[in-house]
C-alpha atoms as a PDB file:
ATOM      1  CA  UNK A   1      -9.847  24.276 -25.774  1.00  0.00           C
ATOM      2  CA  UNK A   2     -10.605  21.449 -23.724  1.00  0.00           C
ATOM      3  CA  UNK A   3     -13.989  20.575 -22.439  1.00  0.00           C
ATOM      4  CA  UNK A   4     -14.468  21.271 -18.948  1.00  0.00           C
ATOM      5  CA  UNK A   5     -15.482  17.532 -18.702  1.00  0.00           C
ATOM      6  CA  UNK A   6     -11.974  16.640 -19.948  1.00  0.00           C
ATOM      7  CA  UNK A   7      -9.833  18.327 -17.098  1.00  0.00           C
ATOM      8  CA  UNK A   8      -8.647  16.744 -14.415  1.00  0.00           C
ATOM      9  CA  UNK A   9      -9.741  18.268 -11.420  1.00  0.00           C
ATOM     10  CA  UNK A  10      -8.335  16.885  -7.625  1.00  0.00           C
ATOM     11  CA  UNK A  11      -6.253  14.243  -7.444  1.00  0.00           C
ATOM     12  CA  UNK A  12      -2.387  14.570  -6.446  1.00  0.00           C
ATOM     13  CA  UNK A  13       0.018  16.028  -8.804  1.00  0.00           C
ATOM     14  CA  UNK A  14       2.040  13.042 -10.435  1.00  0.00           C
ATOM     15  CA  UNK A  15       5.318  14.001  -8.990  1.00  0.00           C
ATOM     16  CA  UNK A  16       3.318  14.243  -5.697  1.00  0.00           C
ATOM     17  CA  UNK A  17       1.801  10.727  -6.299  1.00  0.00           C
ATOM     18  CA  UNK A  18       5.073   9.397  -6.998  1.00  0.00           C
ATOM     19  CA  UNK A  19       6.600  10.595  -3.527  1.00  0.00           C
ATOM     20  CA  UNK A  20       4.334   8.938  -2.024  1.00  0.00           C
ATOM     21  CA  UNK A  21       4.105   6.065  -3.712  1.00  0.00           C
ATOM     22  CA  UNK A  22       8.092   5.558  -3.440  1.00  0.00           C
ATOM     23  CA  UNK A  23       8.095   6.628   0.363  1.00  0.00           C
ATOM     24  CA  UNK A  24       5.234   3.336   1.105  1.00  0.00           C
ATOM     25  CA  UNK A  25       7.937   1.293  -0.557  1.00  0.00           C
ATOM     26  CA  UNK A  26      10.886   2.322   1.235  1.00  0.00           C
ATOM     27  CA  UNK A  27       9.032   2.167   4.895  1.00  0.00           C
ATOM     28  CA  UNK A  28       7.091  -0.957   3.229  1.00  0.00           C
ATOM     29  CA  UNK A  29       7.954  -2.627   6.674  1.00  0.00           C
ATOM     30  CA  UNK A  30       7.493   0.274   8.774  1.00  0.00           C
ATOM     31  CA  UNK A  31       4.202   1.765  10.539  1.00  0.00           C
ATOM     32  CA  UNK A  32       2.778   4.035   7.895  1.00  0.00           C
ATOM     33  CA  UNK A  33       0.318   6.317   9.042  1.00  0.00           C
ATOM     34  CA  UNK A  34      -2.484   8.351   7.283  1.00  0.00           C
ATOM     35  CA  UNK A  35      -0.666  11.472   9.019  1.00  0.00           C
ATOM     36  CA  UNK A  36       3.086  10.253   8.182  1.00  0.00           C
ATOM     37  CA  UNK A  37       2.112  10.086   4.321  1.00  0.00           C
ATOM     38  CA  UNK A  38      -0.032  12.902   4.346  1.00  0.00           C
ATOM     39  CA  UNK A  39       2.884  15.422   6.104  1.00  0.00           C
ATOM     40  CA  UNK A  40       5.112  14.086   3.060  1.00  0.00           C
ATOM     41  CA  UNK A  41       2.842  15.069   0.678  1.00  0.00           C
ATOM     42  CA  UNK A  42       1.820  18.654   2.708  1.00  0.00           C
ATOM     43  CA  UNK A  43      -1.299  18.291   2.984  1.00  0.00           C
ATOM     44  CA  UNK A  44      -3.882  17.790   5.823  1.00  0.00           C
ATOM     45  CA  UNK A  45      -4.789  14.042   6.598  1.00  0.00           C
ATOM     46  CA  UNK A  46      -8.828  14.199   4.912  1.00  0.00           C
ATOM     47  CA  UNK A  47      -7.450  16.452   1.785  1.00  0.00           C
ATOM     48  CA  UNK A  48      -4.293  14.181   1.502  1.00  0.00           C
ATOM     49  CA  UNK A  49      -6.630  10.931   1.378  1.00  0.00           C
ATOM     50  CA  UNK A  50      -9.384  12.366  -0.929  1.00  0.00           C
ATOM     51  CA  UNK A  51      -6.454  13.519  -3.636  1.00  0.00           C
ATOM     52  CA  UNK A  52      -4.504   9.844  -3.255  1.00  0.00           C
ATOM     53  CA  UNK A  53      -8.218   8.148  -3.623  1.00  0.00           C
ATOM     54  CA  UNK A  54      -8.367  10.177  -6.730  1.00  0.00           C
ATOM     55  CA  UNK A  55      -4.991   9.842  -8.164  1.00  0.00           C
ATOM     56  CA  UNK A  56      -4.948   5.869  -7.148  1.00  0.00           C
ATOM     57  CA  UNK A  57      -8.588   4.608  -7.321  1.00  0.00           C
ATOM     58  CA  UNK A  58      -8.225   3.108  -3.866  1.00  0.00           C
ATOM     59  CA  UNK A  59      -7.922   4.952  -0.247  1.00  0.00           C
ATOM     60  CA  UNK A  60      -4.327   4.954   1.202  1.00  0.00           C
ATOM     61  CA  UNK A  61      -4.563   2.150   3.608  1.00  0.00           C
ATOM     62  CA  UNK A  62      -6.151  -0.255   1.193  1.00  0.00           C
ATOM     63  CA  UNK A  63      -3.373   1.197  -1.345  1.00  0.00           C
ATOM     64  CA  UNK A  64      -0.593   0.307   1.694  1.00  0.00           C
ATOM     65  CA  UNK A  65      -2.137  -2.803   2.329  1.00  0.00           C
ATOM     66  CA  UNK A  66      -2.006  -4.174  -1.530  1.00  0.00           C
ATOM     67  CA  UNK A  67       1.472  -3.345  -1.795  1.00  0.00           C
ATOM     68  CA  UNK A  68       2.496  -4.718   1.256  1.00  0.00           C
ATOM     69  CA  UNK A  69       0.975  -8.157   0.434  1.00  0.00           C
ATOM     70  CA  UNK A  70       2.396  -7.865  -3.105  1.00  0.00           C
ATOM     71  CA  UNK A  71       5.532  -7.331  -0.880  1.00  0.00           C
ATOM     72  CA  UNK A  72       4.390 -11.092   0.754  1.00  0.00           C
ATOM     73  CA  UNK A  73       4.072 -12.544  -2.477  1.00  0.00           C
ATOM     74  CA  UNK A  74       7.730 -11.931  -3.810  1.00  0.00           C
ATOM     75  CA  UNK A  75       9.290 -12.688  -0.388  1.00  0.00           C
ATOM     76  CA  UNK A  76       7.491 -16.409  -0.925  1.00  0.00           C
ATOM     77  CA  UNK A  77       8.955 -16.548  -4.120  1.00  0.00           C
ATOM     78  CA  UNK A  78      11.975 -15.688  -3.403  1.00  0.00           C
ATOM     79  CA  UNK A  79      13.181 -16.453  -0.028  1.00  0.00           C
ATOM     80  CA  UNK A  80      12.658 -19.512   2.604  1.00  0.00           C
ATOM     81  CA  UNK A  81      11.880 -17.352   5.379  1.00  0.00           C
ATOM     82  CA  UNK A  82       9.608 -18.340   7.942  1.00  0.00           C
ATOM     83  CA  UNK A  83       6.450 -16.764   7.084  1.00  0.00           C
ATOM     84  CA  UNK A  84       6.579 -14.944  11.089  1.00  0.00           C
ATOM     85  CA  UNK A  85       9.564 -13.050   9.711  1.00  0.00           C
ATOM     86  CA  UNK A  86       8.078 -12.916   6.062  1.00  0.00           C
ATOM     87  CA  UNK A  87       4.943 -10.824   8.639  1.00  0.00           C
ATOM     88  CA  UNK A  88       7.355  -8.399  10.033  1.00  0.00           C
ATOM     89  CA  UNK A  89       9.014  -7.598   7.320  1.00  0.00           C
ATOM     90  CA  UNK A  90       6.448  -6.736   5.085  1.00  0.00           C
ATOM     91  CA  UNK A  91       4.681  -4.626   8.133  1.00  0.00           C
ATOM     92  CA  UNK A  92       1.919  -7.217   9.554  1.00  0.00           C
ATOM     93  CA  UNK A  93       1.803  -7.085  13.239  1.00  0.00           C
ATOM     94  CA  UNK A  94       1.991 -10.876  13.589  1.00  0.00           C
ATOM     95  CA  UNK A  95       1.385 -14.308  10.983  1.00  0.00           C
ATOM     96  CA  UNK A  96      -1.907 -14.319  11.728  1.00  0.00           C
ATOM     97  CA  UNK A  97      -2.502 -10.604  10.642  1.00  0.00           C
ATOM     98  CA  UNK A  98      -0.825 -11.827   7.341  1.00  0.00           C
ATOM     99  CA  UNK A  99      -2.659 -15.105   6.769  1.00  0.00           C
ATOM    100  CA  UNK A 100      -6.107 -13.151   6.951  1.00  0.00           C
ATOM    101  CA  UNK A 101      -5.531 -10.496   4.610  1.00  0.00           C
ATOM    102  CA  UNK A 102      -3.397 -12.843   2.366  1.00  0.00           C
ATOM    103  CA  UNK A 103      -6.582 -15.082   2.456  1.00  0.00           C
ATOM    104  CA  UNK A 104      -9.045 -12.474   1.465  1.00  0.00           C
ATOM    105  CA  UNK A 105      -7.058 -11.471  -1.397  1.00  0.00           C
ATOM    106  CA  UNK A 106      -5.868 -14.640  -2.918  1.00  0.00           C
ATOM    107  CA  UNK A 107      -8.416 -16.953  -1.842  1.00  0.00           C
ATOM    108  CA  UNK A 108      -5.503 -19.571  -0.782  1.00  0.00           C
ATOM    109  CA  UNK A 109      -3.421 -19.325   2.569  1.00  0.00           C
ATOM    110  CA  UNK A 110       0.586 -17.769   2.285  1.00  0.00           C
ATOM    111  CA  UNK A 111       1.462 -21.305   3.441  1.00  0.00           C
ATOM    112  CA  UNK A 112      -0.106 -22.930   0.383  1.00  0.00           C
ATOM    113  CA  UNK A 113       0.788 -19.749  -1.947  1.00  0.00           C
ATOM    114  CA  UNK A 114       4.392 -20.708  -1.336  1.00  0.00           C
ATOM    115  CA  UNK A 115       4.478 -24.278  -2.943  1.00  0.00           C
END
């Protein structure tokens, strides 16, 4: 019998993590809210982010916010876009919004991440 230190107690179930997880990448673009991901997992908004913190090891919006710049990093790679419509697409209200996160995470700007 497992020690009661071994269980895993909380968290998301990992068919329930996975729902999630595939519903931030196919509305990657899209206005994701706490409640939008927390109604697709049926659960109220504070349970829903406790569980994903959890499951994940980060809170949802920092979780949504990695992916989407992830998201930035392949679209630099692999397209010529402008990086205004690189923004949008990956769910940043504007180039700006983009540039500053991009920034913190990578210590270089998207513009200079590209070459």
């Amino acid at each position: 019998m497992p020690e009661a230190s071994d269980l895993s107690r909380g968290g998301l179930a990992p068919v329930l993590k996975n729902r999630i997880c595939e519903f931030i990448e196919e509305h990657i673009g899209e206005k994701i809210s706490l409640d939008a991901m927390s109604s697709v997992a049926g659960l109220s908004p504070n349970h829903f982010a406790r569980a994903f913190q959890q499951s994940v090891g980060m809170p949802p919006h920092r979780y949504l916010l990695r992916r989407r710049l992830e998201h930035v990093g392949q679209m630099l790679r692999d397209t010529q876009l402008p990086l205004s419509q690189i923004a949008l697409a990956a769910g940043f209200s504007d180039q700006s919004h983009l540039a500053r996160h991009f920034r913190r995470l990578t210590g270089v700007p998207p513009s200079l991440a590209r070459r």
